[in-house]
N, C-alpha and C. Protein backbone atom coordinates (compact mmCIF):
# COMPACT_ATOMS: atom_id res chain seq x y z
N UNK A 1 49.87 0.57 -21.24
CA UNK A 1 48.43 0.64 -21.24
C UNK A 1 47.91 -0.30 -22.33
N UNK A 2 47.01 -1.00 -22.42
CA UNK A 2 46.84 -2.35 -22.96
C UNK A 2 45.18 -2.00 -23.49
N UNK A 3 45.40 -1.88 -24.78
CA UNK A 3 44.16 -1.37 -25.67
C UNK A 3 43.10 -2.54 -25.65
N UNK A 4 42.37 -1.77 -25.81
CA UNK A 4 40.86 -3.06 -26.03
C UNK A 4 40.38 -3.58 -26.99
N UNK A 5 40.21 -4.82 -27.70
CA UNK A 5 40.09 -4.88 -28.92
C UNK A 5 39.05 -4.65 -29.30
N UNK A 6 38.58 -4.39 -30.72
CA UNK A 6 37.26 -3.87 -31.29
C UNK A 6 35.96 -5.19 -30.57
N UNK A 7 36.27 -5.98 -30.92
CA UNK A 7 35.25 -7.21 -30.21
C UNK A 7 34.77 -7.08 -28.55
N UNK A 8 35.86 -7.00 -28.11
CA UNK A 8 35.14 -6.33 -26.38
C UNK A 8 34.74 -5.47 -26.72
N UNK A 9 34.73 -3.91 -27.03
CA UNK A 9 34.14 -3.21 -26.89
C UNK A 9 32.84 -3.24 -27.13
N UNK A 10 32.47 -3.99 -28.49
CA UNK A 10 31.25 -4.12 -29.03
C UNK A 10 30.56 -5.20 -28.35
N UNK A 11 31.19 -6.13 -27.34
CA UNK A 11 30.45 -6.75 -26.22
C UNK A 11 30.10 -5.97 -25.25
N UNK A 12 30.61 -4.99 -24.82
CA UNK A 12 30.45 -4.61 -23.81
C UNK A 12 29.45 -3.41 -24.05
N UNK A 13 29.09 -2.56 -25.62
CA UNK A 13 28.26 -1.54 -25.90
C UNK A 13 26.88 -2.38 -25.77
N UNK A 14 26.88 -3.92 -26.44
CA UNK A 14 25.96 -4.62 -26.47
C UNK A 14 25.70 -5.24 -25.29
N UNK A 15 26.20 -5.55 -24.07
CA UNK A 15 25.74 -5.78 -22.89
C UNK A 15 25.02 -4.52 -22.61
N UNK A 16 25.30 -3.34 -22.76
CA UNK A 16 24.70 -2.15 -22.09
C UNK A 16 23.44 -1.99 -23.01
N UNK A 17 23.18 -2.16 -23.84
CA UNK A 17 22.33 -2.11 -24.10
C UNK A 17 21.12 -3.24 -23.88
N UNK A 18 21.55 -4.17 -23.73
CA UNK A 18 20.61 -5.22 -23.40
C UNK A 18 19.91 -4.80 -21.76
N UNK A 19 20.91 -4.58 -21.11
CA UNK A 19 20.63 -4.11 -19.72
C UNK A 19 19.84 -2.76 -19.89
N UNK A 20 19.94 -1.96 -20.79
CA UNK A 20 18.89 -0.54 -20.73
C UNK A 20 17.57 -1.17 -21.23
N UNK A 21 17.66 -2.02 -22.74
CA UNK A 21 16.28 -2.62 -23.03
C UNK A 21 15.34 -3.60 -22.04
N UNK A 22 16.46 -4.34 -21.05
CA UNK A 22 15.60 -4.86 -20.03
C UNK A 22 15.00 -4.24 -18.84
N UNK A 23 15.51 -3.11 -18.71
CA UNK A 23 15.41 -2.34 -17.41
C UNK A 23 13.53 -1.15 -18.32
N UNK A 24 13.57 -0.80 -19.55
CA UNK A 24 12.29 -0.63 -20.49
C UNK A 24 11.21 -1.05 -20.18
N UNK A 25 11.84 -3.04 -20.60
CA UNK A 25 10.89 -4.08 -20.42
C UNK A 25 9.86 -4.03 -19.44
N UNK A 26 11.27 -3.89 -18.12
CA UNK A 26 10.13 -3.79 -16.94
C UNK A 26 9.44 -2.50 -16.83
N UNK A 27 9.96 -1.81 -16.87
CA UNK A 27 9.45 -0.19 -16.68
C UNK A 27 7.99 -0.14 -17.79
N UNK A 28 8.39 -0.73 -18.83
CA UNK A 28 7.16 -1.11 -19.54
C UNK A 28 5.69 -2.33 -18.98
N UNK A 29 6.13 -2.97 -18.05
CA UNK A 29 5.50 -4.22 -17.43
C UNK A 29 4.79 -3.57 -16.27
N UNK A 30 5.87 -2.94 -15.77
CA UNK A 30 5.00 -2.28 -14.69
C UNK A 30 3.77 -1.20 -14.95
N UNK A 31 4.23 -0.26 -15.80
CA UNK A 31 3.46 0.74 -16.59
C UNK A 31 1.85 0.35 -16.71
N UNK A 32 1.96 -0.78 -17.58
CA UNK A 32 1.05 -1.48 -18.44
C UNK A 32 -0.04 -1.81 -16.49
N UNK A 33 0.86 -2.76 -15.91
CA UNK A 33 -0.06 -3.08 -14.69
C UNK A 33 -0.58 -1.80 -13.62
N UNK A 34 -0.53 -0.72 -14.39
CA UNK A 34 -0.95 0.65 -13.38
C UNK A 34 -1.84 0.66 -14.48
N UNK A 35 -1.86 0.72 -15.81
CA UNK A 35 -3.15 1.25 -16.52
C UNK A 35 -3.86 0.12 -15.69
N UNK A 36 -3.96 -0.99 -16.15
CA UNK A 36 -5.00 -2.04 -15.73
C UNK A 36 -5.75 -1.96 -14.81
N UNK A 37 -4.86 -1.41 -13.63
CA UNK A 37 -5.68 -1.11 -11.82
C UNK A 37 -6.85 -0.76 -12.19
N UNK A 38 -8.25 -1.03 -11.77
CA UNK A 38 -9.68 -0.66 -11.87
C UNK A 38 -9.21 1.39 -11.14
N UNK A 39 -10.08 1.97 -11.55
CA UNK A 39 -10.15 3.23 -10.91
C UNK A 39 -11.31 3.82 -10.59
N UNK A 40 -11.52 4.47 -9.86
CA UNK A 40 -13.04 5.14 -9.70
C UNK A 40 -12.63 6.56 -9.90
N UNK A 41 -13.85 7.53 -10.09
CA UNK A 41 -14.01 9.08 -9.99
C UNK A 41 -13.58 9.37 -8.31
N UNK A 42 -13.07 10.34 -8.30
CA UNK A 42 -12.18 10.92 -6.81
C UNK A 42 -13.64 11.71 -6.25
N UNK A 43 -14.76 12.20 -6.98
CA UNK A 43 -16.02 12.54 -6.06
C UNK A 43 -16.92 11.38 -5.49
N UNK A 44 -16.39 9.81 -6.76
CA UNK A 44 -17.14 8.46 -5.80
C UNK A 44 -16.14 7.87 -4.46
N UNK A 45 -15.25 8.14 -4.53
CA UNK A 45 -14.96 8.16 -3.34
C UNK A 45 -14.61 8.71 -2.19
N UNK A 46 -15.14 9.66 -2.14
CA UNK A 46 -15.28 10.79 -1.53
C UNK A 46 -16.62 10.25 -1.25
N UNK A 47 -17.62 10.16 -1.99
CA UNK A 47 -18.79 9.99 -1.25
C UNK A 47 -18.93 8.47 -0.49
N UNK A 48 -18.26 7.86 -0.92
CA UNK A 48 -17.92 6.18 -0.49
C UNK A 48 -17.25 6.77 1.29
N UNK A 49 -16.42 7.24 1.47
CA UNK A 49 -15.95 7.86 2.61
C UNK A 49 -16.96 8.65 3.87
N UNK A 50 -17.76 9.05 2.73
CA UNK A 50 -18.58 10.01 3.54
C UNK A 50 -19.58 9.07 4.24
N UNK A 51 -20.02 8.11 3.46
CA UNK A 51 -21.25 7.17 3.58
C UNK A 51 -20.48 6.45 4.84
N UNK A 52 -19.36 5.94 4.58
CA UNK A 52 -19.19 4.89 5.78
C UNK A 52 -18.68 5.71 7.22
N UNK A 53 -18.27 7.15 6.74
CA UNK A 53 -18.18 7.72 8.40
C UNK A 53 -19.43 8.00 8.68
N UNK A 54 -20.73 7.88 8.27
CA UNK A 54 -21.87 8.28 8.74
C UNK A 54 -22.82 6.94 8.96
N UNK A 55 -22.34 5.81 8.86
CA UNK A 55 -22.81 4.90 9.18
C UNK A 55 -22.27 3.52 9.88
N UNK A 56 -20.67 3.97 9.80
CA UNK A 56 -19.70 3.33 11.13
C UNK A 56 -19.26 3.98 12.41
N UNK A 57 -19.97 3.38 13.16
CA UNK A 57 -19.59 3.88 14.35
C UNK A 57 -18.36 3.69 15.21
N UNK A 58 -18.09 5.02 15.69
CA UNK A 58 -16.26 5.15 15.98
C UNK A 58 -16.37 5.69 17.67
N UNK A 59 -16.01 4.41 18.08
CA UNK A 59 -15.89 4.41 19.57
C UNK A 59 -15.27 5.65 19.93
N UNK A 60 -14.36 6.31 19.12
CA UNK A 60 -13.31 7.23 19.83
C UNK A 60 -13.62 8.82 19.50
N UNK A 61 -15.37 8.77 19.38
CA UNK A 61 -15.91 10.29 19.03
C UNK A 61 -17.14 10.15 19.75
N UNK A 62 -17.10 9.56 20.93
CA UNK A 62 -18.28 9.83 21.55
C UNK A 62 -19.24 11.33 21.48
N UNK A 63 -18.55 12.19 21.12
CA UNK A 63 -19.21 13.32 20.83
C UNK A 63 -20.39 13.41 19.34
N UNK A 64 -19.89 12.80 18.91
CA UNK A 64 -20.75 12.20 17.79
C UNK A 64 -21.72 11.25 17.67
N UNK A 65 -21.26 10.06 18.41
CA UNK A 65 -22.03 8.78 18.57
C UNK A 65 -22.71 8.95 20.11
N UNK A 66 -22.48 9.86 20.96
CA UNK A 66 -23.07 9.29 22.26
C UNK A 66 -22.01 8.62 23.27
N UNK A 67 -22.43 8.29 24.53
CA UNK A 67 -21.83 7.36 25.42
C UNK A 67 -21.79 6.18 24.71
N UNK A 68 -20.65 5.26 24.80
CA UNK A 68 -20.88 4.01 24.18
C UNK A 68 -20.85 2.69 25.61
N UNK A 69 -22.00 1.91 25.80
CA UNK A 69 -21.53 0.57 26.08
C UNK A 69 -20.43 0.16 26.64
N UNK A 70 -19.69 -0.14 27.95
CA UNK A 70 -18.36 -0.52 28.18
C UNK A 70 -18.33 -2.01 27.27
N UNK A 71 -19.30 -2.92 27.57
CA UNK A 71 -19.42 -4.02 26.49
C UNK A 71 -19.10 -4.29 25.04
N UNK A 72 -19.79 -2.69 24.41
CA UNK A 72 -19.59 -3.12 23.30
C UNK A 72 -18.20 -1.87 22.53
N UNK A 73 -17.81 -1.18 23.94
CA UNK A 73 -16.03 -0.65 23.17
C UNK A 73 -14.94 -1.61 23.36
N UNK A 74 -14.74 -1.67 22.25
CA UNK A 74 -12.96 -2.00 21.80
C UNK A 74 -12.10 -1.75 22.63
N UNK A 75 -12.25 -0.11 23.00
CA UNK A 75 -11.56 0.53 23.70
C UNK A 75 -11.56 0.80 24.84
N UNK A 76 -12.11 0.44 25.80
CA UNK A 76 -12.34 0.58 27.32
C UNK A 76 -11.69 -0.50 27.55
N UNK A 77 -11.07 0.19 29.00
CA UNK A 77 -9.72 -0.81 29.61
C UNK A 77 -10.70 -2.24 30.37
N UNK A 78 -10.47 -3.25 29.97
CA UNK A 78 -10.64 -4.76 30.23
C UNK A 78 -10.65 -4.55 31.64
N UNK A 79 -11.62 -5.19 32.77
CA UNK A 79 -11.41 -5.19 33.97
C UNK A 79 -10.67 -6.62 34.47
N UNK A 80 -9.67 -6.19 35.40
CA UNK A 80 -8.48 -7.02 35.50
C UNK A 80 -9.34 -8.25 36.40
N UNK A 81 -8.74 -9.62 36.02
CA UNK A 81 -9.16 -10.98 36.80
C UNK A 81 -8.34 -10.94 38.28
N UNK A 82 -7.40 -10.11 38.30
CA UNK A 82 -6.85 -10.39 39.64
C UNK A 82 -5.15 -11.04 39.13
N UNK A 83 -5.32 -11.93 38.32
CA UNK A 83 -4.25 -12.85 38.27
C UNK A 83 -3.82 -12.88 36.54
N UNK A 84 -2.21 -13.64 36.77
CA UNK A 84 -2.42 -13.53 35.17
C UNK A 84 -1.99 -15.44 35.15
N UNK A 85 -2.33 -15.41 33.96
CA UNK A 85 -2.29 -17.25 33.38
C UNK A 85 -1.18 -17.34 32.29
N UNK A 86 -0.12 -18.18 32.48
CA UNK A 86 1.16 -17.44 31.48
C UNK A 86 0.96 -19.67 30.77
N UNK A 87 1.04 -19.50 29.59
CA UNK A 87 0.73 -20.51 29.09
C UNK A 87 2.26 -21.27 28.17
């Protein structure tokens, strides 16, 4: 069995540690870029939510909005040309 000399070992305690302080670094880098994110209050967006379901209209609740327009849904099946055009 073939001992290790004092010098590897202390390379190899000091590789591990370089690798825990870099693995910090980032964990610290990342950290830092979550404080930064802008944030709002969870009741302004809640009301931000509320505002735009009451003033976007959602083809797929006609019960809410009314009959919609075949023209102007998204969602109504396209009336077929007959043929298809493969390009």
């Amino acid at each position: 069995m073939a001992l290790h000399s004092a010098g590897a070992v202390r390379e190899k305690k000091q590789s591990m540690a370089e690798l825990k302080l870099r693995r910090l670094t980032e964990l610290n880098a990342r950290l830092r870029e979550d404080l930064e994110r802008p944030r709002i209050k969870v009741s302004d967006a809640c009301q931000s939510m509320i505002n735009y379901t009451r003033t976007t209209k959602d083809f797929m609740v006609p019960s809410t909005w009314g009959s919609v327009d075949k023209r102007e849904d998204p969602y109504a099946p396209q009336p077929n040309p007959g043929c298809c055009v493969i390009c």
